[in-house]
C-alpha atoms as a PDB file:
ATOM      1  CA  UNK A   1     105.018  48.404 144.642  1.00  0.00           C
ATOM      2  CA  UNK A   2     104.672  44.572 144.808  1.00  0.00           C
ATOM      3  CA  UNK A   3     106.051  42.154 143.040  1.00  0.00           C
ATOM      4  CA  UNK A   4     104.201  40.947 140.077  1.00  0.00           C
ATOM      5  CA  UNK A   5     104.390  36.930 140.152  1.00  0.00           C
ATOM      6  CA  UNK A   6     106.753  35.263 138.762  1.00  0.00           C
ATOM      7  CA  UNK A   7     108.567  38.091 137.289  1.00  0.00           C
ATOM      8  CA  UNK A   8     110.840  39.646 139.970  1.00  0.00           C
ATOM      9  CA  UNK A   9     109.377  42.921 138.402  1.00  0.00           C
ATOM     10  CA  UNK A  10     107.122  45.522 140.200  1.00  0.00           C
ATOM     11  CA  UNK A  11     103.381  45.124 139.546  1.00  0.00           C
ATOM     12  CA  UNK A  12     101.667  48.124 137.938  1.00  0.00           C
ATOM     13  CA  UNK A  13      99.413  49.574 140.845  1.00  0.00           C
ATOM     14  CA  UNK A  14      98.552  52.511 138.367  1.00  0.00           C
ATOM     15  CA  UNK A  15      98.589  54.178 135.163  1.00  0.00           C
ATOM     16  CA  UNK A  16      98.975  58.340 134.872  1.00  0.00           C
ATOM     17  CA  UNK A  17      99.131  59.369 131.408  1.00  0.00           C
ATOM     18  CA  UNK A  18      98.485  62.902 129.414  1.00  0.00           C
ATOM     19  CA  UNK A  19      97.684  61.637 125.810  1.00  0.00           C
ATOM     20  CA  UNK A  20      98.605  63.789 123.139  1.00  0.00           C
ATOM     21  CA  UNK A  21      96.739  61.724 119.837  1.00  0.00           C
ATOM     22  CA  UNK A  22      94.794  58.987 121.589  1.00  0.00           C
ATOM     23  CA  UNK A  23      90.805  59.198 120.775  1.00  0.00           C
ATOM     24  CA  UNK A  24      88.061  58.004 122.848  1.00  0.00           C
ATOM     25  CA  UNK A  25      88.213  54.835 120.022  1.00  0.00           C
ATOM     26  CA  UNK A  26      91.556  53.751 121.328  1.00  0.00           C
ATOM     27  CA  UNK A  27      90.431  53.534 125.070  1.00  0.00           C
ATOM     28  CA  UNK A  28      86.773  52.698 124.592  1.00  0.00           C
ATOM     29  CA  UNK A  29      87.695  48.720 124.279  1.00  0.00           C
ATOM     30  CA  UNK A  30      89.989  48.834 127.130  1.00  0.00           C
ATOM     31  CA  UNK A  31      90.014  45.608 129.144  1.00  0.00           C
ATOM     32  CA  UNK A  32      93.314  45.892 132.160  1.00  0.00           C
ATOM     33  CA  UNK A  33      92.217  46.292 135.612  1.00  0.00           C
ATOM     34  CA  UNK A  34      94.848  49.129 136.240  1.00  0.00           C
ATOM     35  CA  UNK A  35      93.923  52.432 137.576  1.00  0.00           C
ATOM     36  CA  UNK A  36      93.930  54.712 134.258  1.00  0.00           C
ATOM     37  CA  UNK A  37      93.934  58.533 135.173  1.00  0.00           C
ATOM     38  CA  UNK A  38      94.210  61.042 132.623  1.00  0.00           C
ATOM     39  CA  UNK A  39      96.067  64.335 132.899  1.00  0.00           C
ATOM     40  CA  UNK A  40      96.129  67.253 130.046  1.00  0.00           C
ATOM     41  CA  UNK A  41      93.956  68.951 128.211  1.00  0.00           C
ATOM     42  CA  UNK A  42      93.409  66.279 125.063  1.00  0.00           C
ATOM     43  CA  UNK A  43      92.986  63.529 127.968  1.00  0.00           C
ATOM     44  CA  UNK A  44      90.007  65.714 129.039  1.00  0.00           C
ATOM     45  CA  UNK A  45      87.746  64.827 125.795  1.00  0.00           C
ATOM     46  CA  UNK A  46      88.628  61.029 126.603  1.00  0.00           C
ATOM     47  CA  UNK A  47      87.434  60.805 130.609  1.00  0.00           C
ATOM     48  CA  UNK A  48      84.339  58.496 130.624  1.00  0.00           C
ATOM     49  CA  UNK A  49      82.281  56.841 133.178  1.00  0.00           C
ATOM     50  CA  UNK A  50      85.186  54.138 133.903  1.00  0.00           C
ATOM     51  CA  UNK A  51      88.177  56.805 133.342  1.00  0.00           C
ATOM     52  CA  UNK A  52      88.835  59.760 134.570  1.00  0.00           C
ATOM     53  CA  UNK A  53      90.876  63.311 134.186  1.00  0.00           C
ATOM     54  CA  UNK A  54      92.499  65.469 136.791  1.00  0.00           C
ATOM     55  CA  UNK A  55      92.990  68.959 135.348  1.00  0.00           C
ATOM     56  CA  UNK A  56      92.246  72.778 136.272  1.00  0.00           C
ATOM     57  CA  UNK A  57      89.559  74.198 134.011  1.00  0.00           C
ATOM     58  CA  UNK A  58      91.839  76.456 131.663  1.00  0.00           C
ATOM     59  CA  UNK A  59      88.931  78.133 130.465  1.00  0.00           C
ATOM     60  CA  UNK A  60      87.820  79.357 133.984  1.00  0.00           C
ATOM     61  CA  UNK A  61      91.194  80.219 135.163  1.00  0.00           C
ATOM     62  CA  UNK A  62      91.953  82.504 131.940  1.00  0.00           C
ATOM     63  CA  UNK A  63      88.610  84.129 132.127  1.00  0.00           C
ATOM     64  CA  UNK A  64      89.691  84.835 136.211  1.00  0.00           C
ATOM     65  CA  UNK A  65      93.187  85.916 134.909  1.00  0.00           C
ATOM     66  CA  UNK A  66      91.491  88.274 132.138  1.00  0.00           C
ATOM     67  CA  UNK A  67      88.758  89.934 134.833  1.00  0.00           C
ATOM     68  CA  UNK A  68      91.994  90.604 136.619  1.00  0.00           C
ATOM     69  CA  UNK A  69      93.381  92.669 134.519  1.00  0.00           C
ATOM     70  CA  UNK A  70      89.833  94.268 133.479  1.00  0.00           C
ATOM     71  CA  UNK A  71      89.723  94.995 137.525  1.00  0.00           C
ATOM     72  CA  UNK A  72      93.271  97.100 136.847  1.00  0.00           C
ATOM     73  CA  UNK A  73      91.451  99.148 134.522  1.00  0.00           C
ATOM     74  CA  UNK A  74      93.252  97.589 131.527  1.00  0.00           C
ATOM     75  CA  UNK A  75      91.108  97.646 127.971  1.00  0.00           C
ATOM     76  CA  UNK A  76      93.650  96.512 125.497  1.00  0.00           C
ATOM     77  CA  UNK A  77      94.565  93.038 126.749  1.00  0.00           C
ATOM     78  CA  UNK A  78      97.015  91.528 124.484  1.00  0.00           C
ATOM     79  CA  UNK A  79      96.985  87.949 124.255  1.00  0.00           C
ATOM     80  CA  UNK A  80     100.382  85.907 123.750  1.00  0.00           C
ATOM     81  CA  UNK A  81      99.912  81.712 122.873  1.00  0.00           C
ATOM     82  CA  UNK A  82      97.477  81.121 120.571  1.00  0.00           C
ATOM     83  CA  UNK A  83      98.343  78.367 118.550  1.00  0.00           C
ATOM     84  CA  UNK A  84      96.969  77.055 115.164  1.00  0.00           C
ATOM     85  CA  UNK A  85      98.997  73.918 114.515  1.00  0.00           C
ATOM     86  CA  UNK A  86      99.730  70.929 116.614  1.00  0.00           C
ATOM     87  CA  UNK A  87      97.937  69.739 119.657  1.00  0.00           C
ATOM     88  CA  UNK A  88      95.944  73.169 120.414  1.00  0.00           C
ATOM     89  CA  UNK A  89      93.781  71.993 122.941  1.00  0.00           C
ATOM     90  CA  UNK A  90      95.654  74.279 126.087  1.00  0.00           C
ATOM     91  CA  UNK A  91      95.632  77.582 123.953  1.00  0.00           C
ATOM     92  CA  UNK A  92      91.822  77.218 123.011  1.00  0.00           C
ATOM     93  CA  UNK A  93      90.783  76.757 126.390  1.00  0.00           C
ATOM     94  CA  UNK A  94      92.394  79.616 127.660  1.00  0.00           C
ATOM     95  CA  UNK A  95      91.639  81.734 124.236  1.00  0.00           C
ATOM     96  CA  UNK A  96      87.791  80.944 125.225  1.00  0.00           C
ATOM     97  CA  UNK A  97      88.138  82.170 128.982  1.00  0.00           C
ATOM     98  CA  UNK A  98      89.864  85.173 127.840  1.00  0.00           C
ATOM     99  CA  UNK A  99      87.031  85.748 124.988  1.00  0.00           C
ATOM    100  CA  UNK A 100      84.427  85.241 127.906  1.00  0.00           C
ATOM    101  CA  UNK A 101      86.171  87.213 130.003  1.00  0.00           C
ATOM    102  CA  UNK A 102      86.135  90.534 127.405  1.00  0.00           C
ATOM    103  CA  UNK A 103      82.321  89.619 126.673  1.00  0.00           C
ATOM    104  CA  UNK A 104      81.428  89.421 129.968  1.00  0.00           C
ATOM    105  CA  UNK A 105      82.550  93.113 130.724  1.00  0.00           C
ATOM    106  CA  UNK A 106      81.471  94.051 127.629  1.00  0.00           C
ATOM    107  CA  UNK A 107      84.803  94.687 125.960  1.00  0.00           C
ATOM    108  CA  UNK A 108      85.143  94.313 122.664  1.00  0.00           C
ATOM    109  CA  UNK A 109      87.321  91.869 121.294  1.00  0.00           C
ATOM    110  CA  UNK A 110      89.913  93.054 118.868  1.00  0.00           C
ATOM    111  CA  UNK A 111      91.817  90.177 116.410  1.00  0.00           C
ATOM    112  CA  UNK A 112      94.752  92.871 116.440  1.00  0.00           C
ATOM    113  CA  UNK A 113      95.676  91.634 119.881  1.00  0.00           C
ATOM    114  CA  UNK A 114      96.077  87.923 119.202  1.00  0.00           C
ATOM    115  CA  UNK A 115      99.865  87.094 119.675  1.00  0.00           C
ATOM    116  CA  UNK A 116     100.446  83.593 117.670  1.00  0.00           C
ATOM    117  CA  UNK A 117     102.820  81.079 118.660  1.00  0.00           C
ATOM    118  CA  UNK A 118     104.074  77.796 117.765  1.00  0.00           C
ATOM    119  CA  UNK A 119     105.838  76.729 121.080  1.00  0.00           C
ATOM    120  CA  UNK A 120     104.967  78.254 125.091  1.00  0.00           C
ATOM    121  CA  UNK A 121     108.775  79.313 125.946  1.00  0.00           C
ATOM    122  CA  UNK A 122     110.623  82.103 125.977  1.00  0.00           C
ATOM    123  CA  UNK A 123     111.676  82.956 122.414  1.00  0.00           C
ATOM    124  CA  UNK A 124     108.034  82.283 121.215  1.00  0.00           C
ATOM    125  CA  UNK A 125     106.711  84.870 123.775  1.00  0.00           C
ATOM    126  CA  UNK A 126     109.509  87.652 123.127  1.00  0.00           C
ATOM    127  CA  UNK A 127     108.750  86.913 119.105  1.00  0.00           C
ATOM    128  CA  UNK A 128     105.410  87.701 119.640  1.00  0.00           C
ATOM    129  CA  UNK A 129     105.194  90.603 121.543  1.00  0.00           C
ATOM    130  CA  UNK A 130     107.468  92.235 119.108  1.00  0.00           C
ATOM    131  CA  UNK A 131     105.024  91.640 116.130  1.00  0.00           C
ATOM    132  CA  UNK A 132     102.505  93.313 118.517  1.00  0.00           C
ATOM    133  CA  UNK A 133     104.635  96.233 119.098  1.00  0.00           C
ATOM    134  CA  UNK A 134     106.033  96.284 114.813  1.00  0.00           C
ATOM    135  CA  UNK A 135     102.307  96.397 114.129  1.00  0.00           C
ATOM    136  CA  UNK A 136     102.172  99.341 116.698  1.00  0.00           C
ATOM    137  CA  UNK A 137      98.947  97.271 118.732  1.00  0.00           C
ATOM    138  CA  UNK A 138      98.514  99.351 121.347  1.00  0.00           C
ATOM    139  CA  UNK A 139      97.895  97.406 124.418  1.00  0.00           C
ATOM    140  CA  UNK A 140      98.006  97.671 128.143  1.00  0.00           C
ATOM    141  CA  UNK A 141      97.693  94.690 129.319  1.00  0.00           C
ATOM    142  CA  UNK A 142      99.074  91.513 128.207  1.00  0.00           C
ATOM    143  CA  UNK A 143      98.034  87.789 129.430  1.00  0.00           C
ATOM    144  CA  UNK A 144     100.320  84.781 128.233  1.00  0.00           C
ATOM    145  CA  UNK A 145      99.034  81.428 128.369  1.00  0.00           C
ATOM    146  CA  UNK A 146     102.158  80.356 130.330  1.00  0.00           C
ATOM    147  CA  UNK A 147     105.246  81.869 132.346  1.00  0.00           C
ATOM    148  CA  UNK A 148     108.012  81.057 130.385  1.00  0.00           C
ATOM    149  CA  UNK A 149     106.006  83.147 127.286  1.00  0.00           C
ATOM    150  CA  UNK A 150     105.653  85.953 129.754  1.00  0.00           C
ATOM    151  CA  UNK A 151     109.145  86.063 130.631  1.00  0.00           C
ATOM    152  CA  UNK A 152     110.402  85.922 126.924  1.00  0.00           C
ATOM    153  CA  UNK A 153     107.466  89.024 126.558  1.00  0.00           C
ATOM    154  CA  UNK A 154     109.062  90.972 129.568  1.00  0.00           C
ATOM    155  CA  UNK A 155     111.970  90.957 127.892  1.00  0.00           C
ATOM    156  CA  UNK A 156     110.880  92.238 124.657  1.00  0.00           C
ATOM    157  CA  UNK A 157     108.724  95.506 126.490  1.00  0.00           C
ATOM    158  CA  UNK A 158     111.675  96.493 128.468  1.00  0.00           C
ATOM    159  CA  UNK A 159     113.853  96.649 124.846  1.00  0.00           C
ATOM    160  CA  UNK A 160     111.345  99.144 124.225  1.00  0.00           C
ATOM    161  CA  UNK A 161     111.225 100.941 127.199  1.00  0.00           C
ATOM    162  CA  UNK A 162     107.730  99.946 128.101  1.00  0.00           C
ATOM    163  CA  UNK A 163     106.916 100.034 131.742  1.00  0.00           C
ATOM    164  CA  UNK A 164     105.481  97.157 133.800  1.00  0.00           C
ATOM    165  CA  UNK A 165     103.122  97.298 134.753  1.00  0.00           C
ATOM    166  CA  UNK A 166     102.577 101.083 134.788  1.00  0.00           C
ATOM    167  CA  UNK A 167     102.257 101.023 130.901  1.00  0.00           C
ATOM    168  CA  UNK A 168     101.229  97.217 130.567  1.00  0.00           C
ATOM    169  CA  UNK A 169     100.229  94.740 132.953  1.00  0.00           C
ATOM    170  CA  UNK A 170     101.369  91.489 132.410  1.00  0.00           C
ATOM    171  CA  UNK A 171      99.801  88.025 133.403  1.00  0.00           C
ATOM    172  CA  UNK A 172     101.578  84.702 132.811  1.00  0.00           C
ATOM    173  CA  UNK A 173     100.283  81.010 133.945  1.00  0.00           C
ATOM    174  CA  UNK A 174     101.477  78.194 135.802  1.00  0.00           C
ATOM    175  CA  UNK A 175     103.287  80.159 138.663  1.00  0.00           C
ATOM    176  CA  UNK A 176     106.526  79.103 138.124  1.00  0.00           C
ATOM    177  CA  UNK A 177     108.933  79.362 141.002  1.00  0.00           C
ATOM    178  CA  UNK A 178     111.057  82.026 138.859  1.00  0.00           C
ATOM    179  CA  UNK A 179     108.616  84.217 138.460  1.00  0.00           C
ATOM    180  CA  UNK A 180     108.401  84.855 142.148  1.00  0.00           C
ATOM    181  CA  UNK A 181     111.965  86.844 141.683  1.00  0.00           C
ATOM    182  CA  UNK A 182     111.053  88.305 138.533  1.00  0.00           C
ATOM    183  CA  UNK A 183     111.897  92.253 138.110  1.00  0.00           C
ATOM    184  CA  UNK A 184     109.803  93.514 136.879  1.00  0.00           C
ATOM    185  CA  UNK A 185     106.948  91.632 139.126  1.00  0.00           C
ATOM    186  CA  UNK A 186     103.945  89.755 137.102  1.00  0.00           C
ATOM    187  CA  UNK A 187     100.782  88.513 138.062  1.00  0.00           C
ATOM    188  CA  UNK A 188     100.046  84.585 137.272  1.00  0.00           C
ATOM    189  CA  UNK A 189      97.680  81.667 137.544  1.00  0.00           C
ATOM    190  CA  UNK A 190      98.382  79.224 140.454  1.00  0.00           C
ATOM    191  CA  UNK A 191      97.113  75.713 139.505  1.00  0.00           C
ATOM    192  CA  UNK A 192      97.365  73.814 142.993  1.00  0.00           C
ATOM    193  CA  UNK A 193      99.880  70.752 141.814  1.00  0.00           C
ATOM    194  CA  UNK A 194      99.546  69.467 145.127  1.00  0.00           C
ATOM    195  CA  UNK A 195      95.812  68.752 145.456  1.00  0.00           C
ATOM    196  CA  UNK A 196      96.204  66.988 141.569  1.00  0.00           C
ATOM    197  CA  UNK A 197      98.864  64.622 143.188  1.00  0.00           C
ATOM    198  CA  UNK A 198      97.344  63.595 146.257  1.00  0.00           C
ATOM    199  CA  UNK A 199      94.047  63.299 144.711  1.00  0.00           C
ATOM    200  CA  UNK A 200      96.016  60.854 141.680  1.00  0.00           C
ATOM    201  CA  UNK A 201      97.679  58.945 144.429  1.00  0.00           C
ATOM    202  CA  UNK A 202      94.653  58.627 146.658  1.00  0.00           C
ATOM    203  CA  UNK A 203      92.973  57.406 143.720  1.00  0.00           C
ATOM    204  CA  UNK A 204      96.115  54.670 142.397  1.00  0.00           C
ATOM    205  CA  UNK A 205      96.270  53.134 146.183  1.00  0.00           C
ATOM    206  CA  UNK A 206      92.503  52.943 146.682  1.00  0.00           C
ATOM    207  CA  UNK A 207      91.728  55.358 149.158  1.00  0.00           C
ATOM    208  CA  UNK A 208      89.666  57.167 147.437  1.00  0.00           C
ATOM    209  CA  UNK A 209      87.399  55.782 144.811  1.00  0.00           C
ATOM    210  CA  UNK A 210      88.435  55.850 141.017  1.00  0.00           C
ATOM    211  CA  UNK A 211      85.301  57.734 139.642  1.00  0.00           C
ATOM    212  CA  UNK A 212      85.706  58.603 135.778  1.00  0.00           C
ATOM    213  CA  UNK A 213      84.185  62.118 135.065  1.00  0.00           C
ATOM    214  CA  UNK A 214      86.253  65.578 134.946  1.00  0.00           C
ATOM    215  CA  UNK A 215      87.478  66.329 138.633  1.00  0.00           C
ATOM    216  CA  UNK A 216      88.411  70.028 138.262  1.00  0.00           C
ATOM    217  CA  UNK A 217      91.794  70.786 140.305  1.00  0.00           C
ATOM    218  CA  UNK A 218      91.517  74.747 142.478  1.00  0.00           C
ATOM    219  CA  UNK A 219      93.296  77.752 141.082  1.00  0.00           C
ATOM    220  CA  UNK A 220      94.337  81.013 142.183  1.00  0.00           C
ATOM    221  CA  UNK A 221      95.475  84.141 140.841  1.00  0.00           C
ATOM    222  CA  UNK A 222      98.492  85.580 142.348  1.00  0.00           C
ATOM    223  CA  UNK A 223      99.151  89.349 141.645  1.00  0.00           C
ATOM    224  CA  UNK A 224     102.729  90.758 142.802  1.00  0.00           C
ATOM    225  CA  UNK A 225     103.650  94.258 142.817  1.00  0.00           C
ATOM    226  CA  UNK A 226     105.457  96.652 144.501  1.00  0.00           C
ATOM    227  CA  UNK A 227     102.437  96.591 147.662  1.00  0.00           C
ATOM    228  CA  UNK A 228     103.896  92.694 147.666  1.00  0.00           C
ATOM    229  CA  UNK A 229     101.532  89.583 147.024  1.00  0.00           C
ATOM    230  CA  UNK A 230      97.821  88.963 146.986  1.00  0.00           C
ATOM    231  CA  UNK A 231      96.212  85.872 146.497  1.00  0.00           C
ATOM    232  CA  UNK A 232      92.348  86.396 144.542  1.00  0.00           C
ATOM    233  CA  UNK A 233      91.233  82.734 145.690  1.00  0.00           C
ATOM    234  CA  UNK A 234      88.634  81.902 142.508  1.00  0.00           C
ATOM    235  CA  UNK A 235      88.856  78.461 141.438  1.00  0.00           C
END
């Protein structure tokens, strides 16, 4: 970066920031001349013409990861990371793709499978698939809204001597590098981190224009079993 004058310090070239209680108020009088890109799924209801947001459309890619496990023939698709409290924008997204997903295949959605969490980690995931299995839900197939839940989840079915994915099928999100040696193997959604960067530092250094608007970043869903890897390429 270059100096800013008079300072010795380095001059902002760009600003990348995923707001978690800003509202379109807060931005709409904004006057600097630095690059502001928005990340996350609150900064999404804040892009405008001037400023814009760099995400993967949740709601697509958990409707993809739901007709997934529709495709295996699973009925009774569990969910695991709704949340009701807090900055809920990521788990609605993906509730609605996963609701679209079940209407579109004419599924019938059933409240009984809603896992609720407060947190997407481990302990919130295992927590919740146990009130699943103390309610005796069945269920055979299970999507958490992130990896870390579906590792905490994983944990929890194999306690109970529950098969995966012969008796459930589980899907996580993000792709996490650890859940590329996970035994039992789980399917997950690939949000391609790459494109998001260059396309944030193409837009910071100018060569590409800053347009405000939503510019939707690809996904994939990666499925891993004992036939090895495939890649569904859908967003």
């Amino acid at each position: 970066l270059a100096l800013a004058e008079g300072t010795g310090l380095p001059a902002l070239e760009g600003l990348v920031m995923s707001p978690l209680a800003l509202t379109p108020r807060d931005i709409v009088g904004r006057k600097s001349t630095v690059p502001l890109l928005l990340i996350g799924e609150h900064g999404e209801s804040l892009t405008n013409e001037r400023i814009p947001h760099i995400g993967v459309d949740n709601a697509a890619a958990a409707a993809a990861a739901t007709r997934l496990l529709l495709d295996r023939g699973r009925r009774r698709i569990a969910v695991i990371g709704v949340q009701e409290r807090g900055s809920t924008a990521t788990s609605q997204q993906r509730f609605d793709g996963y609701r679209a997903a079940l209407d579109e295949a004419g599924v019938p959605f059933d409240p009984r499978l809603v896992g609720v969490v407060t947190d997407f980690n481990r302990a919130q995931g295992s927590e919740a698939a146990n009130r699943l299995l103390d309610d005796d839900v069945e269920f055979d197939g299970l999507f958490c809204f992130s990896d870390s839940m579906a590792f905490g989840a994983l944990y929890t079915l194999a306690t109970h001597n529950i098969r995966v994915p012969d008796d459930v099928m589980v899907m996580g999100f993000d792709d996490i590098e650890e859940g590329r040696f996970s035994i039992p193997p789980f399917a997950s959604v690939h949000v391609d981190a790459q494109y998001a960067a260059d396309l944030i530092l193409d837009m910071v250094t100018g060569a590409r224009p800053t347009r405000g608007g939503r510019h939707v970043v690809p996904f994939t869903i990666v499925e891993r079993g004992a036939a090895g890897t495939r890649v569904r390429s859908v967003g």
